[in-house]
C-alpha atoms as a PDB file:
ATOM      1  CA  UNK A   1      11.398 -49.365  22.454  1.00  0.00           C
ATOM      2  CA  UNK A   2      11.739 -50.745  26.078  1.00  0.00           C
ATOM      3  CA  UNK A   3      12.528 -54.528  25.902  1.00  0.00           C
ATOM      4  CA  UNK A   4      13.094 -55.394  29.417  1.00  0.00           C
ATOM      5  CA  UNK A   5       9.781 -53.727  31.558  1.00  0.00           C
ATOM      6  CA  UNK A   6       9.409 -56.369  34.072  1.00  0.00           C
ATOM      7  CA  UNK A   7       6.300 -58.296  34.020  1.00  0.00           C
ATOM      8  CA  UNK A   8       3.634 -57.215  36.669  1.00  0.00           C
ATOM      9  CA  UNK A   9       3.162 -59.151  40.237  1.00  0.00           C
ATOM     10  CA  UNK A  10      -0.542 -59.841  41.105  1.00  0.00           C
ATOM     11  CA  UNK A  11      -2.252 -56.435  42.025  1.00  0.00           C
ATOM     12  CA  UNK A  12       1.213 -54.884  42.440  1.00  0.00           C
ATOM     13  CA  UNK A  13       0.777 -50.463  41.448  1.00  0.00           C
ATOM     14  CA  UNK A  14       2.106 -49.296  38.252  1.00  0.00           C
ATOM     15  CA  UNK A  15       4.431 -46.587  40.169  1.00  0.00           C
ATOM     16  CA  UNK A  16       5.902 -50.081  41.985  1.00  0.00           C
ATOM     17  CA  UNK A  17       6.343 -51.825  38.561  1.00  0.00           C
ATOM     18  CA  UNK A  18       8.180 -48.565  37.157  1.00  0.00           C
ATOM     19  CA  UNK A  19      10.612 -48.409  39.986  1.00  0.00           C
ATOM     20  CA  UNK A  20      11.823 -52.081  39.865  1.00  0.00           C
ATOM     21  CA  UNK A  21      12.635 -50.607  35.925  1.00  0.00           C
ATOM     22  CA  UNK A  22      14.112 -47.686  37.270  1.00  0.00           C
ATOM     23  CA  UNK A  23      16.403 -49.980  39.837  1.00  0.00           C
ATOM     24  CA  UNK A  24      16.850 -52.446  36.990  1.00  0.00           C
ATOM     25  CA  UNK A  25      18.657 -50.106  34.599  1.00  0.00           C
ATOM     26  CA  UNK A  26      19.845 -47.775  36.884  1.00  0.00           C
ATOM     27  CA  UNK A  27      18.876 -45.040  35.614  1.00  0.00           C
ATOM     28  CA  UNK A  28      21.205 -41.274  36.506  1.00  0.00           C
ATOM     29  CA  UNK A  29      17.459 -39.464  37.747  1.00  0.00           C
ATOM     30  CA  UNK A  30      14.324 -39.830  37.636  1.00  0.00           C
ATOM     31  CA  UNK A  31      14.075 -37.190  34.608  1.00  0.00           C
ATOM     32  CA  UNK A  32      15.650 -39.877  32.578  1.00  0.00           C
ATOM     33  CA  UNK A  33      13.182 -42.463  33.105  1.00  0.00           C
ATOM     34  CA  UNK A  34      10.179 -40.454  32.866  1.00  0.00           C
ATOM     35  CA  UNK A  35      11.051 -39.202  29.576  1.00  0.00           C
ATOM     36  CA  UNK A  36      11.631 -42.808  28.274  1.00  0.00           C
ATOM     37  CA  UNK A  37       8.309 -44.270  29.793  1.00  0.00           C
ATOM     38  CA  UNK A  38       6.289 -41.694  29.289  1.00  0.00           C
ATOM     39  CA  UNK A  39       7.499 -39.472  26.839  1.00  0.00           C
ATOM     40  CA  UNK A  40       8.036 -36.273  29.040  1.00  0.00           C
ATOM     41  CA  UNK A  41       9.721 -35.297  32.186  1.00  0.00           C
ATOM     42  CA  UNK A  42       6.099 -35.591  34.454  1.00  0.00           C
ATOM     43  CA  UNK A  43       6.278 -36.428  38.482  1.00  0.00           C
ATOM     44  CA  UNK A  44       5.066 -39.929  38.593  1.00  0.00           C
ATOM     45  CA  UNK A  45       2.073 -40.186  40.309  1.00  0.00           C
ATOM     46  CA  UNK A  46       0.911 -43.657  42.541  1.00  0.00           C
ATOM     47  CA  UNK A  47      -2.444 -43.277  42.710  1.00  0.00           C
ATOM     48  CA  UNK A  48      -3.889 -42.222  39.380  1.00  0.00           C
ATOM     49  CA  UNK A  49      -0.510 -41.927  36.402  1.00  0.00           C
ATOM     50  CA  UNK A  50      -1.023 -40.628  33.280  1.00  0.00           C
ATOM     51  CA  UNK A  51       0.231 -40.864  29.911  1.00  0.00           C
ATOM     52  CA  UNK A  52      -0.467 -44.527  29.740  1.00  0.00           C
ATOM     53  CA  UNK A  53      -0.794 -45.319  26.175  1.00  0.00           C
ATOM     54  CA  UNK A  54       2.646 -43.223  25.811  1.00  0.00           C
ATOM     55  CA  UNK A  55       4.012 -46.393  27.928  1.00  0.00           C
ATOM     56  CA  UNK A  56       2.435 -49.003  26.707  1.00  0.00           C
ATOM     57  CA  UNK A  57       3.721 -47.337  22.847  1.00  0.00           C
ATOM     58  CA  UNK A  58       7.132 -47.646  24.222  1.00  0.00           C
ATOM     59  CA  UNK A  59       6.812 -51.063  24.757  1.00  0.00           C
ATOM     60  CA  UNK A  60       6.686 -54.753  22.385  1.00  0.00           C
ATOM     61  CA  UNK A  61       3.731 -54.955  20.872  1.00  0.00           C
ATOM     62  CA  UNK A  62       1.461 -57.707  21.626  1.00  0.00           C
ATOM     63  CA  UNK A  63       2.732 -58.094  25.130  1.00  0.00           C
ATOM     64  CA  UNK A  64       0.901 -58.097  28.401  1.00  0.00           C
ATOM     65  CA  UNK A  65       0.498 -54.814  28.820  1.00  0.00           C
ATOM     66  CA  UNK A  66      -2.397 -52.123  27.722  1.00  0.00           C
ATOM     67  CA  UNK A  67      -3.782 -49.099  29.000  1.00  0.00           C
ATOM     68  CA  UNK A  68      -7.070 -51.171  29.939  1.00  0.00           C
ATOM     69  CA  UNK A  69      -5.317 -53.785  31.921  1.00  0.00           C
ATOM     70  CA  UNK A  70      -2.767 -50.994  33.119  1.00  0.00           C
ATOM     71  CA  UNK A  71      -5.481 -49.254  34.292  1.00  0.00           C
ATOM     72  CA  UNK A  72      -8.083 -51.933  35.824  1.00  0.00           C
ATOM     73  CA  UNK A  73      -5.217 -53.921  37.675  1.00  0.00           C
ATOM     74  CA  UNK A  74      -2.381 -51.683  38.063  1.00  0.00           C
ATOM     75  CA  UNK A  75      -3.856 -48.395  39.270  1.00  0.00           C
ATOM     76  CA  UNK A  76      -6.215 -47.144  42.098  1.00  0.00           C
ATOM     77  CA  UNK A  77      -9.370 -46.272  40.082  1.00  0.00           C
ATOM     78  CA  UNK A  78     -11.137 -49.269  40.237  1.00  0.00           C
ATOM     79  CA  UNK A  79     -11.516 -48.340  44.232  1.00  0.00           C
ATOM     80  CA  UNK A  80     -12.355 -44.570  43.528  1.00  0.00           C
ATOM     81  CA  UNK A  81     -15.889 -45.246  42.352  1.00  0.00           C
ATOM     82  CA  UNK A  82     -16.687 -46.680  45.736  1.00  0.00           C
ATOM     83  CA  UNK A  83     -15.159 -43.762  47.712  1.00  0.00           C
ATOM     84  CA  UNK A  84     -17.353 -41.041  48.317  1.00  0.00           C
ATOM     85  CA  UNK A  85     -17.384 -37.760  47.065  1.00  0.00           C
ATOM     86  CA  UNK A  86     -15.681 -38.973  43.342  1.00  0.00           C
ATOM     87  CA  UNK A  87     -16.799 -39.943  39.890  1.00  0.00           C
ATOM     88  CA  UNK A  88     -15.575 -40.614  36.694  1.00  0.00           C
ATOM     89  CA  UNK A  89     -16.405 -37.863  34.355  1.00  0.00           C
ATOM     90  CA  UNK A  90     -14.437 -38.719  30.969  1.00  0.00           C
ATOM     91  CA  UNK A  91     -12.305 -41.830  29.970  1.00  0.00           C
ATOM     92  CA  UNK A  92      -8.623 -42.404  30.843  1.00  0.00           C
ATOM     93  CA  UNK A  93      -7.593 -44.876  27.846  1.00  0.00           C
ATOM     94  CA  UNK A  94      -6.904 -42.185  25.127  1.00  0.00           C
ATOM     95  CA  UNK A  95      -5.284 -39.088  26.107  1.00  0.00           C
ATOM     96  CA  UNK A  96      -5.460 -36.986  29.353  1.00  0.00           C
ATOM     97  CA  UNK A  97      -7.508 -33.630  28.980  1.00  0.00           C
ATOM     98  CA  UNK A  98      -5.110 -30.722  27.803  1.00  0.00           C
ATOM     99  CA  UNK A  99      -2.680 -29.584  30.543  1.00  0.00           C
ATOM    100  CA  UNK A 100      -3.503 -31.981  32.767  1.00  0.00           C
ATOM    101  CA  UNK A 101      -1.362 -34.326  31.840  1.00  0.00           C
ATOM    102  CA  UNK A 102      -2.816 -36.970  34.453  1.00  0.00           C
ATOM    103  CA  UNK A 103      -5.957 -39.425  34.506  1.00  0.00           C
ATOM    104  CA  UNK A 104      -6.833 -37.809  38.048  1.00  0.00           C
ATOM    105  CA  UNK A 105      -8.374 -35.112  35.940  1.00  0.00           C
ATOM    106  CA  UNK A 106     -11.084 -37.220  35.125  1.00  0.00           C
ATOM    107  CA  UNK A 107     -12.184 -37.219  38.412  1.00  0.00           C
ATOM    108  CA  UNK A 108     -14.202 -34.734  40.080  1.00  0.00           C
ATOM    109  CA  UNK A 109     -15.752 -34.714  43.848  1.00  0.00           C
ATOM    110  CA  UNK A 110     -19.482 -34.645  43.673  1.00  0.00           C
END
């Protein structure tokens, strides 16, 4: 379990929260920290991350975080909606389609 995730600013990107972790404890690479945030050795992604209930698993229960809020305030896909050429196709709160590993893949250009 991760005890110390730091607490969110105001509209700040999940990628931004997981590298004042990563600075925080210092970790030896970057493998290191994916694997104990997310469960597996992915390339962090700003825009769209996946394997958000994997994080929010690691971490206390009953604290701030969950995939909804991770999602709607800490991500970019409340914006994608409005760009144009995208859509949500599928939900992002459970788990990301097989092999994809990512909630970009629920995303598709029109």
């Amino acid at each position: 379990m991760i005890s110390c995730f730091p607490d969110p600013y105001p509209d700040e990107l999940l990628y931004s929260i997981c590298a004042r972790y990563a600075d925080r404890m210092q970790y030896p690479s970057k493998g290191f920290l994916s694997k104990e945030l997310f469960g597996n050795t992915m390339t962090a992604r700003i825009e769209l991350p996946g394997y958000l209930n994997d994080l929010v698993t690691a971490l206390p229960p009953g604290g701030y975080y969950t995939v909804d809020r991770l999602i709607d305030n800490h991500t970019l896909l409340p914006f994608y909606p409005h760009s144009a050429g995208f859509k949500p196709v599928g939900s992002i709160s459970g788990k990301p389609p097989p092999g994809s590993g990512e909630c970009a893949a629920v995303l598709r250009s029109n």
